[in-house]
Every structure is written in structure tokens, then in C-alpha cells.
N, C-alpha and C. Protein backbone atom coordinates (compact mmCIF):
# COMPACT_ATOMS: atom_id res chain seq x y z
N UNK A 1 -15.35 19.04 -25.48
CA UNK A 1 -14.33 18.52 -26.37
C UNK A 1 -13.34 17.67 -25.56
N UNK A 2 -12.84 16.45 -26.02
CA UNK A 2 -12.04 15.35 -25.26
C UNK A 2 -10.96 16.13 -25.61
N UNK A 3 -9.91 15.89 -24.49
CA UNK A 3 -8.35 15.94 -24.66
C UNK A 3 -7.50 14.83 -25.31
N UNK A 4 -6.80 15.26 -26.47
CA UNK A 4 -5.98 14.02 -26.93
C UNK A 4 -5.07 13.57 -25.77
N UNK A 5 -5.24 12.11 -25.43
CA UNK A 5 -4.17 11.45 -24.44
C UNK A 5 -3.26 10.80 -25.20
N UNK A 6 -2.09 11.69 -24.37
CA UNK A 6 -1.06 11.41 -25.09
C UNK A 6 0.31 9.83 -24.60
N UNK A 7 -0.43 9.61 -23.09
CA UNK A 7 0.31 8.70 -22.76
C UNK A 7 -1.05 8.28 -21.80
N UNK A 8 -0.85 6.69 -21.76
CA UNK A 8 -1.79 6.35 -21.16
C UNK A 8 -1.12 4.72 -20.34
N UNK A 9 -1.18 4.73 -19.03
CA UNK A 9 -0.83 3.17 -18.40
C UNK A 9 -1.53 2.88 -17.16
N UNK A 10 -2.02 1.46 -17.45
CA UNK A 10 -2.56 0.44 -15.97
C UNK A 10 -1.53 0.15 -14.98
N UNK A 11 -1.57 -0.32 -14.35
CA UNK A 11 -0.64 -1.07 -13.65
C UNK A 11 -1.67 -1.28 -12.53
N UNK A 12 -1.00 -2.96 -12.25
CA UNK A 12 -2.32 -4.14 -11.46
C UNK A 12 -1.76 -3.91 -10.44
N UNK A 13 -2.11 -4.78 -9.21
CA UNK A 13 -1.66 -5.16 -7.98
C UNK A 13 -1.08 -6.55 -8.06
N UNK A 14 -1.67 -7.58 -9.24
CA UNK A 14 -1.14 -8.48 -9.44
C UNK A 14 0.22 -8.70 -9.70
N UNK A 15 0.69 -7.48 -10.34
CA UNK A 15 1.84 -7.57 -11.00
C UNK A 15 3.35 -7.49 -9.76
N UNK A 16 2.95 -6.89 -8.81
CA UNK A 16 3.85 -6.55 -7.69
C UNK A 16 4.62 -7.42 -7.93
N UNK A 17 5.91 -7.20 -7.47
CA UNK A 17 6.94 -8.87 -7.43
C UNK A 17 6.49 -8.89 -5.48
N UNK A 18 6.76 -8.05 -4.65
CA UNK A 18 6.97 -8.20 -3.43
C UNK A 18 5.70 -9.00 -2.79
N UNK A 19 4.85 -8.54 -2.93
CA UNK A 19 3.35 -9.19 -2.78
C UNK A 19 3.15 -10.86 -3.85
N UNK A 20 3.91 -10.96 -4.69
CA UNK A 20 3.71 -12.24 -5.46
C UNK A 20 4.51 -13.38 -4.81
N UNK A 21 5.61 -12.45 -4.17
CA UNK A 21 6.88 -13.70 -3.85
C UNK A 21 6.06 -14.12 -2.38
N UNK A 22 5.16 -13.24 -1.62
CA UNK A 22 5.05 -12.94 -0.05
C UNK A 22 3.69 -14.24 -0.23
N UNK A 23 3.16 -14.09 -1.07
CA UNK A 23 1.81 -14.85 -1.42
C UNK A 23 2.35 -16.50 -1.64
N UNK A 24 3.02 -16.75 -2.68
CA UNK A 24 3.87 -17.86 -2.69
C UNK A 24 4.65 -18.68 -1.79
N UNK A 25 5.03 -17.60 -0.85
CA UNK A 25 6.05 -18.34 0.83
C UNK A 25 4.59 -19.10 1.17
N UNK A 26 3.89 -17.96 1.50
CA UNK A 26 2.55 -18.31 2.24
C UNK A 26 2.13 -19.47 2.04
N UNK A 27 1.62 -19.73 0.41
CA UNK A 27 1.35 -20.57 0.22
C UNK A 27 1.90 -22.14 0.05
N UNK A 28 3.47 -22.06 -0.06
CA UNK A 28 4.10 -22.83 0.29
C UNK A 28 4.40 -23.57 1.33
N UNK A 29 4.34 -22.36 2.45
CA UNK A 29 4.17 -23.31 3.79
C UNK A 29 2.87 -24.04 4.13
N UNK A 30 1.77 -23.75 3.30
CA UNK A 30 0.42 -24.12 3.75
C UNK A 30 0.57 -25.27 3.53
N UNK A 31 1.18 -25.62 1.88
CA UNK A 31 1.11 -27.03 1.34
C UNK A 31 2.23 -27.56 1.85
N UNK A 32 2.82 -27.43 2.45
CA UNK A 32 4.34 -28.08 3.31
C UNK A 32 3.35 -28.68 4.57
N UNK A 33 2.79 -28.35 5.08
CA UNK A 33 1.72 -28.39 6.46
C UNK A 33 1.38 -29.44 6.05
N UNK A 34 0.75 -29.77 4.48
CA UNK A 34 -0.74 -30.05 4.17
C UNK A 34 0.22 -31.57 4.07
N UNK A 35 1.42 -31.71 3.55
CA UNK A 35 2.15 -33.00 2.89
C UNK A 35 2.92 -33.69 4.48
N UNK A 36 3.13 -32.15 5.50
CA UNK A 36 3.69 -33.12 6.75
C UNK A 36 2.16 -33.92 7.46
N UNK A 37 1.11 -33.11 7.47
CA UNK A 37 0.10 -33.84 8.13
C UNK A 37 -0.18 -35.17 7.40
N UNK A 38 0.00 -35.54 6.19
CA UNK A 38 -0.35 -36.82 5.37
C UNK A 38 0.50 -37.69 5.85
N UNK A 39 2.05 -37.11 6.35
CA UNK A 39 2.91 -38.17 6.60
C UNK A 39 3.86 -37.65 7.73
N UNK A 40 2.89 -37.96 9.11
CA UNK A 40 2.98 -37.52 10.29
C UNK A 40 4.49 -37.81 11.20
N UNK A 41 5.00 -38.88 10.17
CA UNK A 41 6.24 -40.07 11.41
C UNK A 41 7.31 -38.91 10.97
N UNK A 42 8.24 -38.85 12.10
CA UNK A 42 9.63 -38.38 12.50
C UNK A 42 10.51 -38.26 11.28
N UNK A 43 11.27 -37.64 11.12
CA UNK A 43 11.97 -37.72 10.04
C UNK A 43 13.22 -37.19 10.37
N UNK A 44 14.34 -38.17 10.17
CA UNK A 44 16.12 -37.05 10.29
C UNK A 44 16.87 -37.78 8.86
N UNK A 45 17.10 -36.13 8.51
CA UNK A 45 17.31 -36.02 7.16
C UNK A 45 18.66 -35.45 7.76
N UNK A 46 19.87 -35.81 7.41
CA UNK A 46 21.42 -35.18 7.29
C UNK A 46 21.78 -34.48 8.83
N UNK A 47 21.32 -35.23 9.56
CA UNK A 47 21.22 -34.84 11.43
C UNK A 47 20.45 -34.00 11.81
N UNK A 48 19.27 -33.49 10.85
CA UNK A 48 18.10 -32.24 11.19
C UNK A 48 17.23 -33.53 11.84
N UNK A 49 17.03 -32.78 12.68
CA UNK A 49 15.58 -34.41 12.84
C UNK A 49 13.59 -33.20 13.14
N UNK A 50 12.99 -33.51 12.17
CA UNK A 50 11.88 -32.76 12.01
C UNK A 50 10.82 -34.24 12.93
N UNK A 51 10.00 -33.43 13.87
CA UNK A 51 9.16 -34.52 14.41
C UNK A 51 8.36 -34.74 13.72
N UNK A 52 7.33 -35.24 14.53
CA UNK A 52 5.81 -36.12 14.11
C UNK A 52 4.81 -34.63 13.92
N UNK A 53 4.27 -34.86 13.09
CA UNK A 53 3.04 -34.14 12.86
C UNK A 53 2.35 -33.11 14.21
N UNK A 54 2.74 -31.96 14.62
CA UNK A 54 2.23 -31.47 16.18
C UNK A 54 0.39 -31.49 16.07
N UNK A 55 -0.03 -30.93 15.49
CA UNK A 55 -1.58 -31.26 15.61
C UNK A 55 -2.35 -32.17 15.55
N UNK A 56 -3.37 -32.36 16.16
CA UNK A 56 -4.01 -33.57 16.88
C UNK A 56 -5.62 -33.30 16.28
N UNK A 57 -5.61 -32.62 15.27
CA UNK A 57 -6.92 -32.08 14.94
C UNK A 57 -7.66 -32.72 13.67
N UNK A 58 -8.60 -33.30 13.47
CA UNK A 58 -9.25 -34.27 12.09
C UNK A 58 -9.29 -32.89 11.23
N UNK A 59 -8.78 -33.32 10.19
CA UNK A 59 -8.78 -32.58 8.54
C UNK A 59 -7.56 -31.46 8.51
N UNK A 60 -6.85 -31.36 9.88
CA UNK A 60 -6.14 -29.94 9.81
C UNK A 60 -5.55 -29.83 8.09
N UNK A 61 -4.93 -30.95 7.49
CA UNK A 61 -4.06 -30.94 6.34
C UNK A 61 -4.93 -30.29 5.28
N UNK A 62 -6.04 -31.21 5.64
CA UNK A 62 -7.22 -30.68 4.11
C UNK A 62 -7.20 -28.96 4.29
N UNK A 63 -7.10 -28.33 5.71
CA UNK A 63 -7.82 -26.99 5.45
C UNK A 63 -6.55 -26.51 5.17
N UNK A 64 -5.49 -26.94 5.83
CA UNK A 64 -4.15 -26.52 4.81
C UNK A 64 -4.27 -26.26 3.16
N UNK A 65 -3.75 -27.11 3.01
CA UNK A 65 -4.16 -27.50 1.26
C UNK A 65 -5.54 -26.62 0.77
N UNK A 66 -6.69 -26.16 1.49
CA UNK A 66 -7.78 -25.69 0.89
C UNK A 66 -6.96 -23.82 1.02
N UNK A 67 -6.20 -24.08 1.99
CA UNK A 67 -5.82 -22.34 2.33
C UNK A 67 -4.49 -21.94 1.40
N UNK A 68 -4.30 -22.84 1.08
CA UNK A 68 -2.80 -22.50 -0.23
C UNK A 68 -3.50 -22.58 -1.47
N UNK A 69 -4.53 -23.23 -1.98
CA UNK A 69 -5.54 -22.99 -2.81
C UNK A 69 -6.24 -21.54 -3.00
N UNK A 70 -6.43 -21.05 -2.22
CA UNK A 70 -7.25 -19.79 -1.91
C UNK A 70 -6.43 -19.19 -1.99
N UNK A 71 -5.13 -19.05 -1.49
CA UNK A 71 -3.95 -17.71 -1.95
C UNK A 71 -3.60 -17.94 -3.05
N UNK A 72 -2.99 -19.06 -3.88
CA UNK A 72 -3.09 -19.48 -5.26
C UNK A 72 -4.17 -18.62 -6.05
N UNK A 73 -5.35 -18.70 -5.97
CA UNK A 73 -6.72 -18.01 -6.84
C UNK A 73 -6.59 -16.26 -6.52
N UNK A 74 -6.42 -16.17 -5.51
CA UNK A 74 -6.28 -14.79 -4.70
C UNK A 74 -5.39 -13.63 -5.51
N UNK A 75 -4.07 -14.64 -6.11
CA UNK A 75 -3.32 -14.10 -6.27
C UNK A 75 -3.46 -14.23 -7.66
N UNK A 76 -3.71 -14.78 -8.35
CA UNK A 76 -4.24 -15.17 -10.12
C UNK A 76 -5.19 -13.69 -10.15
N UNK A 77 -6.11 -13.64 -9.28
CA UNK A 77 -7.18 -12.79 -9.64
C UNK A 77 -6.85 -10.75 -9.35
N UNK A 78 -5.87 -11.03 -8.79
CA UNK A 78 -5.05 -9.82 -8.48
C UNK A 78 -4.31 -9.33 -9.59
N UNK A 79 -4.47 -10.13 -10.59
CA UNK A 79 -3.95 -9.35 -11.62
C UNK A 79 -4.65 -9.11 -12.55
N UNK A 80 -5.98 -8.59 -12.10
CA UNK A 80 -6.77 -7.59 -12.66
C UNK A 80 -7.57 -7.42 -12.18
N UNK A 81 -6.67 -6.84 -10.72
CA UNK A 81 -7.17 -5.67 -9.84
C UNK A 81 -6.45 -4.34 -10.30
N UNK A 82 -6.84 -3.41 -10.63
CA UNK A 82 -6.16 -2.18 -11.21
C UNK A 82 -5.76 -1.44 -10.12
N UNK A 83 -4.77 -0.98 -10.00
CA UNK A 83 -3.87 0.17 -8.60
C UNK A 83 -4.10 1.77 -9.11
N UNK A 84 -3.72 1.75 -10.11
CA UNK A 84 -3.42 3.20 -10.94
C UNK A 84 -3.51 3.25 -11.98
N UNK A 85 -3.90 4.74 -12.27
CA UNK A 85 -4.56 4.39 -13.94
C UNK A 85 -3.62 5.59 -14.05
N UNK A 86 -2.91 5.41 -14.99
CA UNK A 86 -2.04 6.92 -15.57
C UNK A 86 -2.74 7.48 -16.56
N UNK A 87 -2.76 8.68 -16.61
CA UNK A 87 -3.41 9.43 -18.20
C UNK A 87 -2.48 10.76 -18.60
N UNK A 88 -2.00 11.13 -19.66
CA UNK A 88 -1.20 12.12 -19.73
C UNK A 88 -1.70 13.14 -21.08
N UNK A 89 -2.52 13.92 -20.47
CA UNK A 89 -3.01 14.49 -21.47
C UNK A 89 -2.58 16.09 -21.82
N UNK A 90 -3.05 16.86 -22.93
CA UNK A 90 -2.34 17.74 -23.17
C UNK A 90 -2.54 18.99 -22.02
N UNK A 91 -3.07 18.85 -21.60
CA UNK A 91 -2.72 19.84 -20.16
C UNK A 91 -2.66 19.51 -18.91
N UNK A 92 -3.08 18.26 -18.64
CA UNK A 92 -2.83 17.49 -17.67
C UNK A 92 -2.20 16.27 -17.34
N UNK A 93 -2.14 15.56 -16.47
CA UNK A 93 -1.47 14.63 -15.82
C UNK A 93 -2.66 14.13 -14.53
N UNK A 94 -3.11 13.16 -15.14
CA UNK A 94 -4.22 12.34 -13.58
C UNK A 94 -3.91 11.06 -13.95
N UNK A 95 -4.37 10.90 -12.43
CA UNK A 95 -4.01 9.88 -11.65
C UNK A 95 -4.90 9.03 -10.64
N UNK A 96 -5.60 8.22 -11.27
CA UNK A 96 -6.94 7.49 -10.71
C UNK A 96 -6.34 6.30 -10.08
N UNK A 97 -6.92 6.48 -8.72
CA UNK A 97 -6.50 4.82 -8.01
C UNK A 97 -7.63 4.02 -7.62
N UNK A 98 -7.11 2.79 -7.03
CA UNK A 98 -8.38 2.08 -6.64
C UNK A 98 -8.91 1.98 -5.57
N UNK A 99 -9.85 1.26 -5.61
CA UNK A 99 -11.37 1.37 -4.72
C UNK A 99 -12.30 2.95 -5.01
N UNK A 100 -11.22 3.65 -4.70
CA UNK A 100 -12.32 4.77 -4.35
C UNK A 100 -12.31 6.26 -5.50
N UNK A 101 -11.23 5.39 -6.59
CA UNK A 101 -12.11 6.50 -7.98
C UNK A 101 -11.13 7.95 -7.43
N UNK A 102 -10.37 7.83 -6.67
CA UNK A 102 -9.70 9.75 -6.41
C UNK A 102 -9.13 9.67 -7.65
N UNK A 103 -9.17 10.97 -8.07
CA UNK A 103 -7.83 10.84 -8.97
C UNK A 103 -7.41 12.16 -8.34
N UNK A 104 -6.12 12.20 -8.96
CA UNK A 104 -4.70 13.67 -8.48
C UNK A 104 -4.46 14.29 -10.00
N UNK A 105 -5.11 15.68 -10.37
CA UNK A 105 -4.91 15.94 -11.48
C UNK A 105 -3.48 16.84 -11.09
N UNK A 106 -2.39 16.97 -11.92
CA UNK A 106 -1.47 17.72 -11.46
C UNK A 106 -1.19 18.47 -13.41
N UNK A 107 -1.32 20.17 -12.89
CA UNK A 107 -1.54 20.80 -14.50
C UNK A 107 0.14 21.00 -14.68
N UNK A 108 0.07 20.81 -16.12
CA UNK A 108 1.39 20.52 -16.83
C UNK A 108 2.15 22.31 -17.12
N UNK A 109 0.96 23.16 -17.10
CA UNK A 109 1.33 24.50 -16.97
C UNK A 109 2.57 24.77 -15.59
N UNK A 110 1.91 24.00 -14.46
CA UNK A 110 2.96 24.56 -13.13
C UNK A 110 3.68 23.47 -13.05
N UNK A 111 4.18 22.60 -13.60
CA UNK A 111 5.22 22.09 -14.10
C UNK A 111 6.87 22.70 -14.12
N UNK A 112 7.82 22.87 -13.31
CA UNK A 112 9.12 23.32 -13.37
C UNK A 112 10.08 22.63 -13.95
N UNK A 113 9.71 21.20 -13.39
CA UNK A 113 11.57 20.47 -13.17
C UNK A 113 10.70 18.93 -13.70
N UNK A 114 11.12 18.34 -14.55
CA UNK A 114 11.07 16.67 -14.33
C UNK A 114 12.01 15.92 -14.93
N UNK A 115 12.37 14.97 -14.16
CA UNK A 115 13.09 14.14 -14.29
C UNK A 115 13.44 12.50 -14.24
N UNK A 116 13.78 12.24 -14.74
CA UNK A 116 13.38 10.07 -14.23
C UNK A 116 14.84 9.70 -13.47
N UNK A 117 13.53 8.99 -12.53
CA UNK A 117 14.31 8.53 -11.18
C UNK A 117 14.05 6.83 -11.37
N UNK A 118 15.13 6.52 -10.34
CA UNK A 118 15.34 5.10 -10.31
C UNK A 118 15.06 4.46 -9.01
N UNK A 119 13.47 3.69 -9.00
CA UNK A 119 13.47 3.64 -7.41
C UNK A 119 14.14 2.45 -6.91
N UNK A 120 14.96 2.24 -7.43
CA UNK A 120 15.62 1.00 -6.72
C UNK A 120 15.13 -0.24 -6.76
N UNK A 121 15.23 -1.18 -6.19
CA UNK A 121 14.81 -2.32 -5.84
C UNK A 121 12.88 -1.93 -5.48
N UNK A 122 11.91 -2.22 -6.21
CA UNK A 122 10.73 -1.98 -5.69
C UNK A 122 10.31 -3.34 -5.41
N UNK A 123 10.75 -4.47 -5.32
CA UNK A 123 10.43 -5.87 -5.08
C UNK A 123 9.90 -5.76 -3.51
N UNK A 124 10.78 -4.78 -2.92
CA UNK A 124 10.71 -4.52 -1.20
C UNK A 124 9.90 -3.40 -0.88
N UNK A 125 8.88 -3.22 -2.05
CA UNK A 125 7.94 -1.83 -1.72
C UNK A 125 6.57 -1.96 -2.05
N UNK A 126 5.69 -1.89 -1.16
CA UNK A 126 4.45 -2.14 -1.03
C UNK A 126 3.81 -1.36 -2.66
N UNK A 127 2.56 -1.84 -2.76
CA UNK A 127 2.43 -0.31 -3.88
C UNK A 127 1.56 0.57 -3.08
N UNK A 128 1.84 2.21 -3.91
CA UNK A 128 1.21 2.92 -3.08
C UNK A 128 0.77 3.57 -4.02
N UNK A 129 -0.31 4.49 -3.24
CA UNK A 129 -1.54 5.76 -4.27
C UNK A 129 -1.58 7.13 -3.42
N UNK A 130 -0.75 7.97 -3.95
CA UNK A 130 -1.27 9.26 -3.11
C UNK A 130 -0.49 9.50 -1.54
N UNK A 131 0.93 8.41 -1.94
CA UNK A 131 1.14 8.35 -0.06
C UNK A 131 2.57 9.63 0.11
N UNK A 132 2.05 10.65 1.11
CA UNK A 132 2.78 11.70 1.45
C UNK A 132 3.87 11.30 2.16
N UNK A 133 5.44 11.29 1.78
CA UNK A 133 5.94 10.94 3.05
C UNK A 133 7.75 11.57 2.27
N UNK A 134 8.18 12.19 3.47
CA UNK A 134 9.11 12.41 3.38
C UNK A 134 8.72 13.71 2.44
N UNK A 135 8.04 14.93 2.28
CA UNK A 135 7.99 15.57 0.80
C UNK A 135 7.55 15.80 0.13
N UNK A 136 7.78 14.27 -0.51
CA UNK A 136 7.45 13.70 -1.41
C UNK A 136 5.90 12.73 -1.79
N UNK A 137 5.22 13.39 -3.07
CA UNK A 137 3.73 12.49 -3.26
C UNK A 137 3.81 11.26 -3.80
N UNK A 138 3.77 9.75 -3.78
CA UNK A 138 4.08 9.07 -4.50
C UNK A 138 3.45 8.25 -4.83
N UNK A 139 3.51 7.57 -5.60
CA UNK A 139 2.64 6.74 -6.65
C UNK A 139 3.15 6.03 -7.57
N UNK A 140 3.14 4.61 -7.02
CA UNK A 140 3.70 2.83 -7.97
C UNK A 140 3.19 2.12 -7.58
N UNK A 141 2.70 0.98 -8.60
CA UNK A 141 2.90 -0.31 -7.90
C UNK A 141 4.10 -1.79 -8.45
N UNK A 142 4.50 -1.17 -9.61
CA UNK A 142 5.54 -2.00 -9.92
C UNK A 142 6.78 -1.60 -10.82
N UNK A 143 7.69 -2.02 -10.71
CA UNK A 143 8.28 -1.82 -12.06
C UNK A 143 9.79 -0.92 -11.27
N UNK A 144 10.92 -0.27 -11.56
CA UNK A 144 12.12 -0.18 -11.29
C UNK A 144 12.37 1.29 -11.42
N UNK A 145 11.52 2.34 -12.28
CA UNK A 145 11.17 3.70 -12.35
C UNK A 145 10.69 4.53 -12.84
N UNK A 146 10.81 5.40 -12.99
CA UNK A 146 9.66 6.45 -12.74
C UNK A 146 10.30 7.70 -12.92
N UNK A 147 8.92 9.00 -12.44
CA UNK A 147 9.43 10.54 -13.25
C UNK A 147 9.50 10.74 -12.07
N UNK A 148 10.26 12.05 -11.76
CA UNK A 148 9.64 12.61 -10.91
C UNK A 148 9.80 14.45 -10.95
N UNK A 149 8.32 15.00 -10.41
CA UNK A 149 7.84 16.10 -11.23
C UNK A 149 7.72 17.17 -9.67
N UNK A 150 8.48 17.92 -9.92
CA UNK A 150 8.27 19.17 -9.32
C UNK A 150 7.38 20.37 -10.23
N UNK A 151 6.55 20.85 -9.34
CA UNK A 151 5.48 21.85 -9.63
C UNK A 151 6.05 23.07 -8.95
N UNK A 152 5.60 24.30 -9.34
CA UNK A 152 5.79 25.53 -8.63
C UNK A 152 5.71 25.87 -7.81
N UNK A 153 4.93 25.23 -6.87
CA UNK A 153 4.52 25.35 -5.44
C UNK A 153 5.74 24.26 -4.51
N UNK A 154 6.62 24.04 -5.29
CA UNK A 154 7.68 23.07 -4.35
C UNK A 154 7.03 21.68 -4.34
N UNK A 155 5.78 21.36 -4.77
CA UNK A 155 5.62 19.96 -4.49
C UNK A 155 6.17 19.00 -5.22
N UNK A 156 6.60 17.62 -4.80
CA UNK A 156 7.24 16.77 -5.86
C UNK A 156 6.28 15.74 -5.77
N UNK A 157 6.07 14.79 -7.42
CA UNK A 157 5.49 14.12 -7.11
C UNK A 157 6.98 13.02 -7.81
N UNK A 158 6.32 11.70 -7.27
CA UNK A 158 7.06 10.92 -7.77
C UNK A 158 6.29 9.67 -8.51
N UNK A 159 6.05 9.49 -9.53
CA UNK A 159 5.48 8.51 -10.35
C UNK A 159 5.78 7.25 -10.98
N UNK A 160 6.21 6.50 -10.83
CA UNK A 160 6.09 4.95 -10.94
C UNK A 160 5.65 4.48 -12.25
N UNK A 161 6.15 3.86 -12.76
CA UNK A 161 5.87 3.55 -14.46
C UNK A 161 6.77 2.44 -14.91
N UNK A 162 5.94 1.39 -15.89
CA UNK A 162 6.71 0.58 -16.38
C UNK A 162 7.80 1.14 -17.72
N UNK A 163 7.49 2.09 -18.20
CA UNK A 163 8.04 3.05 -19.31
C UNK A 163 8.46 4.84 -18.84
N UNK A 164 9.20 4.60 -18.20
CA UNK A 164 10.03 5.90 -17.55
C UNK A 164 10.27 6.80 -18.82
N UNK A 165 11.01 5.95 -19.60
CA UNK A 165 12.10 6.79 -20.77
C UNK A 165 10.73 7.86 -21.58
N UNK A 166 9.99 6.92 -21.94
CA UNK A 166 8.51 7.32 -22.53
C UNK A 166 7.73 8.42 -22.16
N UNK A 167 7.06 8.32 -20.58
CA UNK A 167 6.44 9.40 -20.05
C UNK A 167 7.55 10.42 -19.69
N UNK A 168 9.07 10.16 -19.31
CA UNK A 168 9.78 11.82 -19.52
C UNK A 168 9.75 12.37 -20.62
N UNK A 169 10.39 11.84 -21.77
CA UNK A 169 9.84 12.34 -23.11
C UNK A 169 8.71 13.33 -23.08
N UNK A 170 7.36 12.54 -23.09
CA UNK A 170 6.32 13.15 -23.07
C UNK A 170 5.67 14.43 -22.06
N UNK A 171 6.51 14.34 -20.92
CA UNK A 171 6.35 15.57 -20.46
C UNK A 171 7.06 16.14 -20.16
N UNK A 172 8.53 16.20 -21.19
CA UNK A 172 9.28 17.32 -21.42
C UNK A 172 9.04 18.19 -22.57
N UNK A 173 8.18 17.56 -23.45
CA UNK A 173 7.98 17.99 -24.83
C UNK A 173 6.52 18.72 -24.41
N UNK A 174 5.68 18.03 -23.29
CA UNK A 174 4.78 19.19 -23.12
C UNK A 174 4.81 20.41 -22.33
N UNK A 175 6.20 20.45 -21.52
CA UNK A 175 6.44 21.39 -20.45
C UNK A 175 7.00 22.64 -21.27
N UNK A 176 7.88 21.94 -22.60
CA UNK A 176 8.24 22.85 -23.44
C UNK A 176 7.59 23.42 -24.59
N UNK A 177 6.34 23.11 -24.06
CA UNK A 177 5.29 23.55 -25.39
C UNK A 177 4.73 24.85 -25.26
């Protein structure tokens, strides 16, 4: 017999802001490369003076321009690469990540304490699946906050969600069931 799921969320790798903005510099300087190699002569702009083109190499610009292309697509296609799969079902709570299919079932029975937390600025935070540190188990890849769930055994997890208000709801109403 299936479990009714009662809350259910994706969240990409595409979606990261920190990884989108980091991809974009990248690629910006590639095509900055790609427009100084086309137009190699000296340049002083407001007493900055930027030289001549430093490489001496046939096509360097083209493979520029071909390599800001490729982070461009790289990064289009990253957003539907899946990070975490949330599922919130009536006795459980899993947590499937990518590549390798783990999931973290955590039962809603040993459930004590939850609460929604605010992780701050996540623009400056990698995403993560399952990473132990400080404590604390954690798991995001985007978005501003999240639950976070102490179990009986002292463990905390901390969960990451574009809809915080939503999944506390939902597993306060099942903790109190």
C-alpha cells in the first residue's frame, strides 16, 4: 500500500544563485578575452592604460568565445539537474539526492522539536546533500530557509526548502498526530 505524500519538492542545481553568478563572472571574462584578442592595440581609458593583447597564439579568442559558450549551455542545462528530492509522507520524511540515489529516511515518530530556520544569505553556500558538520545534518541547494528537525537521539537535521512556512506546518501537524 503507497503512503499518501503529503508534501513533496525538487530543487535543481541550476537554480543556485552562488554557482549562477560564479558561472557568469567566468563566462564573462572568457568573452572579455575573446573581444580584447579581436582588438589587440593599447587602450587608456580615464588614465587606466590596458595593453596590447598578451598572447601570441592563432585562434586563442575563438577558443575563448567557444569556452564562455560551453559555460553558457553548462549552466542552462543545470537546471535540470535535480540535487534533492523532498518527500513528506505520513510517517516519514526522505530525502533522495543526486548521482547516487541515497536517500535519508528520518521517521516522524522520533521526531521531538521542529522548527524553521533562516539560513541567511545562501547565495554564499554551495548546495549540499547529507553534509555532517558542526552537529548538524544538512541539506539545500537554494532558497533563504528551511526546518530544522531534532529527533530523539539528539540528531538535528537541517532542511532547505523553497516553502519553509509549508513543510513546518506539515510536520507539526504530523508530529502532533
Amino acid at each position: 500500500m503507497a503512503e499518501k505524500i503529503l508534501f513533496e519538492e525538487k530543487q535543481y542545481l541550476g537554480y543556485n544563485k552562488f554557482s549562477i553568478i560564479r558561472r557568469m563572472i567566468i563566462s564573462f571574462f572568457c568573452f572579455l578575452a575573446y573581444y580584447w584578442s579581436q582588438n589587440p592595440k593599447p587602450v587608456d581609458v580615464s588614465g587606466i592604460h590596458i595593453g596590447s593583447y598578451p598572447i601570441d597564439v592563432p585562434h586563442s579568442g575563438e577558443l575563448f568565445f567557444i569556452l564562455g559558450i560551453l559555460i553558457l549551455i553548462i549552466s542552462g542545462l543545470l537546471i535540470f539537474v535535480l540535487h534533492i528530492h523532498t518527500t513528506v509522507t505520513e510517517t516519514n520524511i526522505v530525502l533522495i539526492g543526486l548521482w547516487t540515489k541515497r536517500l535519508v529516511k528520518i521517521d516522524l515518530r522520533n521526531i521531538t522539536e521542529v522548527k524553521k530556520v533562516h539560513y541567511g544569505n545562501l547565495n554564499l553556500k554551495q548546495p549540499v546533500y547529507n553534509l555532517h558538520y558542526k552537529g548538524k545534518i544538512r541539506f539545500y541547494s537554494s532558497g533563504d530557509g528551511g526546518v530544522e528537525i531534532t529527533d530523539k537521539e539528539g540528531m538535528i537535521y537541517r532542511i532547505g526548502t523553497q516553502r519553509p512556512d509549508e513543510l513546518l506546518t506539515i510536520l507539526q501537524q504530523s508530529k502532533s498526530a
